[in-house]
C-alpha atoms as a PDB file:
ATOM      1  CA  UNK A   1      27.715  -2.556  10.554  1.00  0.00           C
ATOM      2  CA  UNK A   2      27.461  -3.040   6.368  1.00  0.00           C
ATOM      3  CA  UNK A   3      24.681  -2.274   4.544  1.00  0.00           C
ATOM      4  CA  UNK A   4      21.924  -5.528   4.366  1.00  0.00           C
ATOM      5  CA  UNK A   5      23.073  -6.863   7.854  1.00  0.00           C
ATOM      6  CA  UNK A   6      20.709  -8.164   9.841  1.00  0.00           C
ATOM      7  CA  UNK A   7      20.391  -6.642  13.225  1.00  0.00           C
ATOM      8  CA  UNK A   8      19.106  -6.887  17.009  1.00  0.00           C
ATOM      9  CA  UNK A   9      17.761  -4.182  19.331  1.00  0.00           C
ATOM     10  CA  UNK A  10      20.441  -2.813  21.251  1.00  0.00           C
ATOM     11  CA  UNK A  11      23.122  -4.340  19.062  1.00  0.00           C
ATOM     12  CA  UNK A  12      26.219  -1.374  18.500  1.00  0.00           C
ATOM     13  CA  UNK A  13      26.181   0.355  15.097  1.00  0.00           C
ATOM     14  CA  UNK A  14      28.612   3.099  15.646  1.00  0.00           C
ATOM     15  CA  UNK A  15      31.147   4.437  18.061  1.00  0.00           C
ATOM     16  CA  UNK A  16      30.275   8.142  18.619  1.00  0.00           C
ATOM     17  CA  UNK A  17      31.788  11.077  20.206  1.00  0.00           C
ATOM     18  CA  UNK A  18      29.801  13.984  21.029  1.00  0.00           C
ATOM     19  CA  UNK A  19      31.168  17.125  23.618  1.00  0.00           C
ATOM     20  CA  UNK A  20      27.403  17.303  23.956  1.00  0.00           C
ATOM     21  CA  UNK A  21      27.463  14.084  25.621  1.00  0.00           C
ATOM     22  CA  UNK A  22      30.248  14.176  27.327  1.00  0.00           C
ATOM     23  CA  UNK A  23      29.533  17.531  29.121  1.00  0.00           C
ATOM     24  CA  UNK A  24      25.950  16.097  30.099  1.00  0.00           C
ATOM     25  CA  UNK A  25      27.668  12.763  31.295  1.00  0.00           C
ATOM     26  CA  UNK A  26      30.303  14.469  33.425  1.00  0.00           C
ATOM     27  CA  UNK A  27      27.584  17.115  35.438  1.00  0.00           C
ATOM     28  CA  UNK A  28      25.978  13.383  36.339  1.00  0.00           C
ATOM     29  CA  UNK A  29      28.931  11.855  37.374  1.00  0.00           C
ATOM     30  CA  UNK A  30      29.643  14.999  39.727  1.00  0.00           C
ATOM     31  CA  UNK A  31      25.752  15.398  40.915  1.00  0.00           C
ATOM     32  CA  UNK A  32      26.346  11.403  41.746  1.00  0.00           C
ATOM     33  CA  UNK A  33      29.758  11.961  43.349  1.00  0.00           C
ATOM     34  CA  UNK A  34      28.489  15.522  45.218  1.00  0.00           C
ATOM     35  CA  UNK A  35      24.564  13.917  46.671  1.00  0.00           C
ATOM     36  CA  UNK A  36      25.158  10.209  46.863  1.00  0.00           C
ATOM     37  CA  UNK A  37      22.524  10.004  44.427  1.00  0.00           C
ATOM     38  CA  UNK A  38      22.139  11.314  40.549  1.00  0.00           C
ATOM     39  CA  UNK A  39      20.154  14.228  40.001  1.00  0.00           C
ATOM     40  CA  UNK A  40      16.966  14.002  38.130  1.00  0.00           C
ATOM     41  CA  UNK A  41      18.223  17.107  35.829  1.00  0.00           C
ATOM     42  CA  UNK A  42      21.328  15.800  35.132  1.00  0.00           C
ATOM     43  CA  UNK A  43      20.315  12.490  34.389  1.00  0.00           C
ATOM     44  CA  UNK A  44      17.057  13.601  32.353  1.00  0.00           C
ATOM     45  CA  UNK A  45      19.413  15.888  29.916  1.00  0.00           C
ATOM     46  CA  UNK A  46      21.380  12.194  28.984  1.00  0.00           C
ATOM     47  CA  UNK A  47      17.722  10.600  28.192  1.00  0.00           C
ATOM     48  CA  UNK A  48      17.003  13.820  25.942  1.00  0.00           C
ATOM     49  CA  UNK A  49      20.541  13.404  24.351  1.00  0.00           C
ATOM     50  CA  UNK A  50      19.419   9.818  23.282  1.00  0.00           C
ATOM     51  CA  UNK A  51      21.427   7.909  25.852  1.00  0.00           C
ATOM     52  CA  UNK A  52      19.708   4.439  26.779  1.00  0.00           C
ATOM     53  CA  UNK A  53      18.903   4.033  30.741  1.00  0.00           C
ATOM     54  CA  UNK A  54      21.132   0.951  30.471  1.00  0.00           C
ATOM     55  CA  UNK A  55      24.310   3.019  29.807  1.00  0.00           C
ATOM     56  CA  UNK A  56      22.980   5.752  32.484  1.00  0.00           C
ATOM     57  CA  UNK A  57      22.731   3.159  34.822  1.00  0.00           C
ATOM     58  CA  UNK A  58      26.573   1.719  33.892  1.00  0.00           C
ATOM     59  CA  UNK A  59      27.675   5.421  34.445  1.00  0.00           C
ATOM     60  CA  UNK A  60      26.297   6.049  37.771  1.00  0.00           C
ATOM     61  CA  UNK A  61      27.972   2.588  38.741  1.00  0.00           C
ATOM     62  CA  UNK A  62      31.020   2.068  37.050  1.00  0.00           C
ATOM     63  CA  UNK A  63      31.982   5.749  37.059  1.00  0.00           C
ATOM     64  CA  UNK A  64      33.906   7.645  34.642  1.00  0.00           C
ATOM     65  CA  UNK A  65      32.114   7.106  31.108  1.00  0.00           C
ATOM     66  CA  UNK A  66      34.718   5.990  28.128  1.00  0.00           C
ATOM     67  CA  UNK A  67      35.246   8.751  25.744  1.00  0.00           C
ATOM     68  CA  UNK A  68      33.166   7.078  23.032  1.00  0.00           C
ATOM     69  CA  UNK A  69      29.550   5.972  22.966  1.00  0.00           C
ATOM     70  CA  UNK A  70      27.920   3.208  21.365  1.00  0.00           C
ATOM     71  CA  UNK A  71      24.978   4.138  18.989  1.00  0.00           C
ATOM     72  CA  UNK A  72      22.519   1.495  19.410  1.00  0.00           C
ATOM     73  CA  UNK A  73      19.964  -0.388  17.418  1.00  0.00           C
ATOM     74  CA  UNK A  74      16.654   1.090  18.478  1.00  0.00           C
ATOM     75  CA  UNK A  75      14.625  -2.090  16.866  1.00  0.00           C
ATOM     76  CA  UNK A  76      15.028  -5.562  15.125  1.00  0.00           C
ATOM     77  CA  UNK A  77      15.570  -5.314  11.394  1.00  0.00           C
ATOM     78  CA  UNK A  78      17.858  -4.800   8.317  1.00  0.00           C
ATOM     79  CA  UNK A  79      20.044  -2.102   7.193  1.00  0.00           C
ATOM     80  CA  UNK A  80      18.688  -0.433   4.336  1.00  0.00           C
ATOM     81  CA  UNK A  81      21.486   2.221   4.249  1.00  0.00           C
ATOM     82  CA  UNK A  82      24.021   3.744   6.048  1.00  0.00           C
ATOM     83  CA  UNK A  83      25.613   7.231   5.169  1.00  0.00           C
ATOM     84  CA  UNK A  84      28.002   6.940   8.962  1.00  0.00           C
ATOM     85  CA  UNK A  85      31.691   6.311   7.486  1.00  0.00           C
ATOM     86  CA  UNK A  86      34.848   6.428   9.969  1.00  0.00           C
ATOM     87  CA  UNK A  87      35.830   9.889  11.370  1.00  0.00           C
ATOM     88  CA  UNK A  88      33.221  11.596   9.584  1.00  0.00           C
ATOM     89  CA  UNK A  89      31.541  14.930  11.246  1.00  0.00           C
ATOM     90  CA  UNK A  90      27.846  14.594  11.922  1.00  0.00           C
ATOM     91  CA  UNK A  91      25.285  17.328  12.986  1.00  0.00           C
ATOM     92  CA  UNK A  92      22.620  16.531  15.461  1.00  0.00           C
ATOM     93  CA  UNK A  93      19.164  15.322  13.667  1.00  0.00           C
ATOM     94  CA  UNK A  94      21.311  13.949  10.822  1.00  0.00           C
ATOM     95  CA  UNK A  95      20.821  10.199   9.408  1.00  0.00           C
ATOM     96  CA  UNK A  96      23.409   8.104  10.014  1.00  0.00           C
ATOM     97  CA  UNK A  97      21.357   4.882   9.413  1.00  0.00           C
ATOM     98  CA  UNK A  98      18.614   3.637   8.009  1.00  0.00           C
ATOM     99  CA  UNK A  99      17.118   0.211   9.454  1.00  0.00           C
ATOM    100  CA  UNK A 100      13.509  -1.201   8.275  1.00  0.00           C
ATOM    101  CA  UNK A 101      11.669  -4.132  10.359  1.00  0.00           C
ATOM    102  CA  UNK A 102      11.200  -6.455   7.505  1.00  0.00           C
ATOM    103  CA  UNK A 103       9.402  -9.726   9.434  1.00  0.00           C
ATOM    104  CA  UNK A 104       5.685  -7.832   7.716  1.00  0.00           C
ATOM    105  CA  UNK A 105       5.959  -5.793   4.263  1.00  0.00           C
ATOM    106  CA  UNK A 106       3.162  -3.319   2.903  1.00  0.00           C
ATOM    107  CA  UNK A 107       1.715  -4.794  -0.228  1.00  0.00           C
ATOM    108  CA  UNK A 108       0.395  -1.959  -2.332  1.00  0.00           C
ATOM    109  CA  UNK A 109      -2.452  -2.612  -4.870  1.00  0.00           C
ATOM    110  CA  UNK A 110      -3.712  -0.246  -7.433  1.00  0.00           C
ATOM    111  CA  UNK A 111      -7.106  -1.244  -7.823  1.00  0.00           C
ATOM    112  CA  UNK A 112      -9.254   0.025 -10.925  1.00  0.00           C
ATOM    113  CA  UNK A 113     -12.031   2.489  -9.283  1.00  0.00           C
ATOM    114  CA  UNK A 114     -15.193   0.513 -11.352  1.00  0.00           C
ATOM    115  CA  UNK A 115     -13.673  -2.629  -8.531  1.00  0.00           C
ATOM    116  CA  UNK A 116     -13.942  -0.307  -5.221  1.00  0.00           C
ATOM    117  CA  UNK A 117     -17.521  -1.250  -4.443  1.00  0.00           C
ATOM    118  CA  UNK A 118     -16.791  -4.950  -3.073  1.00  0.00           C
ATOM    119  CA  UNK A 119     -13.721  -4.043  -1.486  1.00  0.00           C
ATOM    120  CA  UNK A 120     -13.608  -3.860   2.422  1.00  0.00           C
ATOM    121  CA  UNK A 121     -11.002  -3.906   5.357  1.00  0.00           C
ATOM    122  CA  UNK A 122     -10.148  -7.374   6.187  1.00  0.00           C
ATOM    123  CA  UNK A 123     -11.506  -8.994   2.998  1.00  0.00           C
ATOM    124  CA  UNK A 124      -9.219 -12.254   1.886  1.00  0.00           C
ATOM    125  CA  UNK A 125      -6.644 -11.446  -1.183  1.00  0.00           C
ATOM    126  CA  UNK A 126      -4.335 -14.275  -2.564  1.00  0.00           C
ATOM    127  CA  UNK A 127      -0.968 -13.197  -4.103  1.00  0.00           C
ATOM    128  CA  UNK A 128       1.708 -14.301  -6.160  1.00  0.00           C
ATOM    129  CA  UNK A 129       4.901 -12.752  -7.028  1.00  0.00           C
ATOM    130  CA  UNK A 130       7.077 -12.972  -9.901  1.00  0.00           C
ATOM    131  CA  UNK A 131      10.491 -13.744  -7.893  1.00  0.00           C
ATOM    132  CA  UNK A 132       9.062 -16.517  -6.537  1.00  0.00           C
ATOM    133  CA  UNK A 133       6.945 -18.730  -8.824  1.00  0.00           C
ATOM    134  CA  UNK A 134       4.857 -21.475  -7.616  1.00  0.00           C
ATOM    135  CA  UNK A 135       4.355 -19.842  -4.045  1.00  0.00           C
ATOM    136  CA  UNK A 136       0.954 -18.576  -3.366  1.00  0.00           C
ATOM    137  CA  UNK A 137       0.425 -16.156  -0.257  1.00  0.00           C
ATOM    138  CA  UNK A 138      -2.477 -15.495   1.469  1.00  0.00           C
ATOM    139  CA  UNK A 139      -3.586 -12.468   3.828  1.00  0.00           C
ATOM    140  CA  UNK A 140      -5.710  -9.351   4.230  1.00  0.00           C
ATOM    141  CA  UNK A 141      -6.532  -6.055   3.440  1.00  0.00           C
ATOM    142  CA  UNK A 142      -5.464  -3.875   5.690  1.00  0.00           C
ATOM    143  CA  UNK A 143      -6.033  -0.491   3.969  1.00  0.00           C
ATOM    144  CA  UNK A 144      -7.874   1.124   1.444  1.00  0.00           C
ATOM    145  CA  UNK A 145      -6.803   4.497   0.835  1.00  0.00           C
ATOM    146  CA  UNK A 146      -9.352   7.558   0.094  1.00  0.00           C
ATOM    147  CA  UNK A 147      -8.231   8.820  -2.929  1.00  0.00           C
ATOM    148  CA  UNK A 148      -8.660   7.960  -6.554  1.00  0.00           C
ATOM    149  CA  UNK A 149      -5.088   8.240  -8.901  1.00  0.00           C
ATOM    150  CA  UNK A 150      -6.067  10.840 -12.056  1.00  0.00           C
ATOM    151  CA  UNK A 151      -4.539   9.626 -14.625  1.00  0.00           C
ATOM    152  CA  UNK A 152      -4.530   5.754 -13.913  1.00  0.00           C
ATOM    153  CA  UNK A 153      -8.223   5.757 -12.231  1.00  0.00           C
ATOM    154  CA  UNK A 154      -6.819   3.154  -9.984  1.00  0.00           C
ATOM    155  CA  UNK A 155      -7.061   3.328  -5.752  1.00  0.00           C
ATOM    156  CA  UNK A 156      -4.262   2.028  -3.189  1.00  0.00           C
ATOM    157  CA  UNK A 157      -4.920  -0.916  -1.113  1.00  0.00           C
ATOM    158  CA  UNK A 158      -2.571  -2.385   1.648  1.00  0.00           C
ATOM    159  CA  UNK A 159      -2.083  -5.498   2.642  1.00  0.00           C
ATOM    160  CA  UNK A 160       0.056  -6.795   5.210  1.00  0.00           C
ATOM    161  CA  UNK A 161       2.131  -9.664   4.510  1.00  0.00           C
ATOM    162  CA  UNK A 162       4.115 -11.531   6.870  1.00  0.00           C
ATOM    163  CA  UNK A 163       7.363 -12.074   5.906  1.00  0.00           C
ATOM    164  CA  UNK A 164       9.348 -14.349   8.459  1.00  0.00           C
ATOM    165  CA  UNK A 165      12.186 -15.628   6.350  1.00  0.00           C
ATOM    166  CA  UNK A 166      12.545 -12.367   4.508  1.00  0.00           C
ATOM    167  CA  UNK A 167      12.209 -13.872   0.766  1.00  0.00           C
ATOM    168  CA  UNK A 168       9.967 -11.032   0.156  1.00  0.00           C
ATOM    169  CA  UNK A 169      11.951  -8.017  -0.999  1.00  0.00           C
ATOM    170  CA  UNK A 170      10.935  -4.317  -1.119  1.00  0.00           C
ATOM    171  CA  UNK A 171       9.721  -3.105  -4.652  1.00  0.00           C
ATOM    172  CA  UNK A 172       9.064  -6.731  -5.606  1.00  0.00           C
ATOM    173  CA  UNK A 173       6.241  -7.361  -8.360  1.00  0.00           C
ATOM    174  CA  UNK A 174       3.188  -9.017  -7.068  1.00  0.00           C
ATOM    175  CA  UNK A 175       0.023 -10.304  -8.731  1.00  0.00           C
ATOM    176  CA  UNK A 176      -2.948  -9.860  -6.067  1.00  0.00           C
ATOM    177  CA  UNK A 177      -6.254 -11.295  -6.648  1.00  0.00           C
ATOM    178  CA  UNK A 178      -8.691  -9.557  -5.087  1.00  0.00           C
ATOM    179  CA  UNK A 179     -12.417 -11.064  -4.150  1.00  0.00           C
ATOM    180  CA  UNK A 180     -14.916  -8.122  -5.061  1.00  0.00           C
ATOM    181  CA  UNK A 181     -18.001 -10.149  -4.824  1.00  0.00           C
ATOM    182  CA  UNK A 182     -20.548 -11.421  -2.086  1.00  0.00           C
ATOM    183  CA  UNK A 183     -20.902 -14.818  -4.255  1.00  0.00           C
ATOM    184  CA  UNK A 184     -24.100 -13.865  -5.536  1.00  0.00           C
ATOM    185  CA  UNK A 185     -24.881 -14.584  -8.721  1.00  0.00           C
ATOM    186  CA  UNK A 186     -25.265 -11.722 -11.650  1.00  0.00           C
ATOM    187  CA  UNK A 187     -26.537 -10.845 -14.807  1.00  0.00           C
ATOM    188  CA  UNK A 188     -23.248  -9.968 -17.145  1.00  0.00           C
ATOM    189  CA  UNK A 189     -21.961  -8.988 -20.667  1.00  0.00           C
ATOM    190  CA  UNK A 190     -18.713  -8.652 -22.921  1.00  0.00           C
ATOM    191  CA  UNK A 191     -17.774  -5.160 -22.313  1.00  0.00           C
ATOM    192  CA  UNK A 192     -17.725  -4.587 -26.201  1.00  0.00           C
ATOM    193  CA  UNK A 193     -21.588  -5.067 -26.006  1.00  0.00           C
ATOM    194  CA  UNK A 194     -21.951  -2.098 -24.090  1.00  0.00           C
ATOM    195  CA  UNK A 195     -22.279   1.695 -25.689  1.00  0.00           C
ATOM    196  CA  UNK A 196     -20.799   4.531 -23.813  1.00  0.00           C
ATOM    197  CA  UNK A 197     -22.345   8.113 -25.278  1.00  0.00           C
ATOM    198  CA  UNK A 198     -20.571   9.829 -21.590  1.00  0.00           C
ATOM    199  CA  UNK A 199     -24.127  10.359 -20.273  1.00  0.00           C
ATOM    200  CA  UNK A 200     -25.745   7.103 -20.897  1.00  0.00           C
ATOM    201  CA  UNK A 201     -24.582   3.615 -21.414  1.00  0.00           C
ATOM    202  CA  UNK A 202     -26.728   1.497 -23.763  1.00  0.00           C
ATOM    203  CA  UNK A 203     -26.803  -2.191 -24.616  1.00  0.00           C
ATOM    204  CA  UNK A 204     -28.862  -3.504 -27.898  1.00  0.00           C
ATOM    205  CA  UNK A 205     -31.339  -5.697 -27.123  1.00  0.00           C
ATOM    206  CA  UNK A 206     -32.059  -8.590 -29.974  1.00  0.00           C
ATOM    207  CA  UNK A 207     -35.953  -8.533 -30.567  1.00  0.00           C
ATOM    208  CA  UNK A 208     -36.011 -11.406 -32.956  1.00  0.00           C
ATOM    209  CA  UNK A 209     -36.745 -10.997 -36.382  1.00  0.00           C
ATOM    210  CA  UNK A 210     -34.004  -8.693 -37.286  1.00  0.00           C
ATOM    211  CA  UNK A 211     -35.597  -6.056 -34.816  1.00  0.00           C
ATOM    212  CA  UNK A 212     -33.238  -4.147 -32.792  1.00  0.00           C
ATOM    213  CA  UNK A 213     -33.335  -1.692 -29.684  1.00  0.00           C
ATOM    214  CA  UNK A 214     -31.788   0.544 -27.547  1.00  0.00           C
ATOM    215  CA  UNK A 215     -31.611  -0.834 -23.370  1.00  0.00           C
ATOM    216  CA  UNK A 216     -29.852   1.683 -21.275  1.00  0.00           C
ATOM    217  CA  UNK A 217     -28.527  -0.092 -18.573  1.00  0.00           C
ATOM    218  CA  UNK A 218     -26.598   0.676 -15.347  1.00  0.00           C
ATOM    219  CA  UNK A 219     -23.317  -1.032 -15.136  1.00  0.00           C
ATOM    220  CA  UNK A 220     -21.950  -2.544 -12.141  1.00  0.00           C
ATOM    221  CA  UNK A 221     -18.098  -4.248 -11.808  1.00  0.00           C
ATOM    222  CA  UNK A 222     -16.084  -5.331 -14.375  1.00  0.00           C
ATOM    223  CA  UNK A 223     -13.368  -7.855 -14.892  1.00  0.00           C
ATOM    224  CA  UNK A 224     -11.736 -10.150 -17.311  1.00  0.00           C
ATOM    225  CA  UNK A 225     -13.258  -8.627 -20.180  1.00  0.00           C
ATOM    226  CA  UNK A 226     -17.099  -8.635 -18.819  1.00  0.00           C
ATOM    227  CA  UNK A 227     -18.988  -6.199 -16.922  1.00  0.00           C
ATOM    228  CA  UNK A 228     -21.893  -6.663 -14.526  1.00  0.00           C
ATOM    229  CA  UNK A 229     -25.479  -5.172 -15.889  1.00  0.00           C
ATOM    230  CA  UNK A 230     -27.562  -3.737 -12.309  1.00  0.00           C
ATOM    231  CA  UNK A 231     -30.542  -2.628 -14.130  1.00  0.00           C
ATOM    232  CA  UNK A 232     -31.642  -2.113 -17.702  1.00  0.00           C
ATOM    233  CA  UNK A 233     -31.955  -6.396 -18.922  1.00  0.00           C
ATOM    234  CA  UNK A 234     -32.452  -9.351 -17.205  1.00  0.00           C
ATOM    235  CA  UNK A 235     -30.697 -12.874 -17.327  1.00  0.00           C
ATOM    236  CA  UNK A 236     -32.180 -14.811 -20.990  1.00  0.00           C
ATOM    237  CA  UNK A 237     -32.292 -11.270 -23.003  1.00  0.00           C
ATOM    238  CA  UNK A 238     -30.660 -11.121 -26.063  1.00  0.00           C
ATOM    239  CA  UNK A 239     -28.244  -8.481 -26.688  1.00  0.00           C
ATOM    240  CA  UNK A 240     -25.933  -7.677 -29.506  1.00  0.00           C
ATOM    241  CA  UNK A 241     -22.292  -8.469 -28.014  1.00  0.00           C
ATOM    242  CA  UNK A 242     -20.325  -6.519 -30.688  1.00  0.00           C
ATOM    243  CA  UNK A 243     -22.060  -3.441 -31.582  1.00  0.00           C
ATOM    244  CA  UNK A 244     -20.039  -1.623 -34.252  1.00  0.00           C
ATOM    245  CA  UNK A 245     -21.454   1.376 -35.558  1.00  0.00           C
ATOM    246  CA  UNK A 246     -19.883   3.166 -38.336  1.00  0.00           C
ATOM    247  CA  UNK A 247     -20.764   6.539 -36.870  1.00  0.00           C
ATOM    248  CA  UNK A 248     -18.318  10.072 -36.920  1.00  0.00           C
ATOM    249  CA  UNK A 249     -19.990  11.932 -34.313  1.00  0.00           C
ATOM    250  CA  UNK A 250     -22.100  12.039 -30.952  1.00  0.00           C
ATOM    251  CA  UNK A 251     -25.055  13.531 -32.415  1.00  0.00           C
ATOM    252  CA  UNK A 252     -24.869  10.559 -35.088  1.00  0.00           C
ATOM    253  CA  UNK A 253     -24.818   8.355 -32.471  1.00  0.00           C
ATOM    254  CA  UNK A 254     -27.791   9.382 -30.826  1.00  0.00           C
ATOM    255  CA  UNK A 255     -29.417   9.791 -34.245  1.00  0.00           C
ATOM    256  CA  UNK A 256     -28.304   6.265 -34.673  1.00  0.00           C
ATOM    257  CA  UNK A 257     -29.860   5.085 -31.289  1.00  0.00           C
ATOM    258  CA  UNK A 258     -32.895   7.306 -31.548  1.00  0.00           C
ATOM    259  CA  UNK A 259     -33.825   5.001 -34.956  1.00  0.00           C
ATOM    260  CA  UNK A 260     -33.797   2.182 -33.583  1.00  0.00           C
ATOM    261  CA  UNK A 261     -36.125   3.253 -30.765  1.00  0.00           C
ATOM    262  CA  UNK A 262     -38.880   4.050 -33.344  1.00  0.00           C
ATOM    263  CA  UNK A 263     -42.063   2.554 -33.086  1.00  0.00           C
ATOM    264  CA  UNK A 264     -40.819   0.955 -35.156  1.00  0.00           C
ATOM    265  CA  UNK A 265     -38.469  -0.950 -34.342  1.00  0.00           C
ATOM    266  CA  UNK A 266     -40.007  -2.119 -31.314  1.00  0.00           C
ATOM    267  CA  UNK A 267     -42.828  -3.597 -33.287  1.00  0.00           C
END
């Protein structure tokens, strides 16, 4: 059995010899031979050993085991890896193959943490994936994991993709679209029109006549370069959608924002 071979459950990977084995098969063959039946001891030891019922079943029958076992397949899949070379020495627990179920593959999504709000399990993503241009895929969130990354400020979301022609390969790149919204319409900006001082976020409203003012706002989702305004203006306001401020210092900046909330200003 090669490395990226398809496989069966049950289908042989290995001949294997183990005195283990072989003492535990031969105390069943002589509690069959002495009773007329197999003992329940002797024939629970070969289940804890890892020996199928099937060839249990053949031994009790057929009688004397041969001196090599098969290692079976214990599910469908493909052979990822497989450190089991000819004659080699194993010792019991160690990995002799590795075999992954490929017919569904986890898609993971880092998500930006301003998007988590609209997400939810079972919510409809649409995916495409640079291997295989022009295919669109569509399925579901299956997970979203409870943790936010540090240094990216992005969460993990699964999705399960079926995959039953196997064109989709682990550590593939994907492109997932992800619908965050409930369809209902909201008031937006450019993100550049928005002023972050760390404790506030401001917008400057346009009051006609070369007036200006502070708005602070509360900010909602963002995306594609715009981000959704909860509270603070409403749909028709005028706000300034580049505000550049030639400024060298927090306390400027709230200097600078503090002017233009005069009396002023407002007026």
């Amino acid at each position: 059995m090669t490395t990226g071979a398809a496989i069966k459950a049950g289908d042989p990977l290995a001949m294997l010899y183990s005195p283990e084995i072989a003492t535990a098969m031969a105390q069943f063959i002589t509690d069959q031979r002495s009773n007329g039946t197999s003992s329940p001891g002797s024939r629970q030891r070969l289940q804890n050993l890892g020996l199928p019922d099937s060839v249990i079943d053949a031994i009790a029958i057929d009688g004397p085991p041969p001196v090599n076992i098969a290692l079976t397949a214990p599910r469908d899949g493909v052979v990822l890896e497989r450190m089991a070379v000819e004659g080699m020495m194993s010792e019991a627990g160690q990995t002799l193959f590795r075999i992954a179920d490929t017919s569904v593959v986890w898609v993971m999504a880092d998500v930006p943490e301003t998007a988590l709000t609209g997400l939810r399990r079972g919510a409809e993503v649409k995916m495409s994936f640079r291997g295989l241009p022009g295919k669109v895929f569509e399925a579901v969130i299956t997970e979203i994991y409870p943790e936010v990354e540090m240094q990216t400020r992005t969460a993990r979301v699964r999705i399960d993709l079926p995959n039953p022609d196997g064109r989709l390969l682990a550590n593939m790149y994907a492109e997932v679209e992800l619908n965050v919204g409930d369809g209902a319409m909201v008031v937006q900006v450019p993100e550049s029109a928005v002023i972050d001082t760390g404790d506030r976020q401001v917008v400057i409203r346009d009051m006609g006549q070369g007036r200006f003012a502070p708005q602070d706002v509360v900010l909602g989702q963002r995306g594609e370069g715009m981000v959704e305004i909860r509270s603070g203006i409403a749909a028709g306001d005028r706000i300034v959608t580049t505000a550049t401020f030639l400024i060298d210092a927090e306390s400027n900046l709230n200097a600078a924002l503090a002017a233009l909330a005069t009396p002023e200003a407002g007026q």
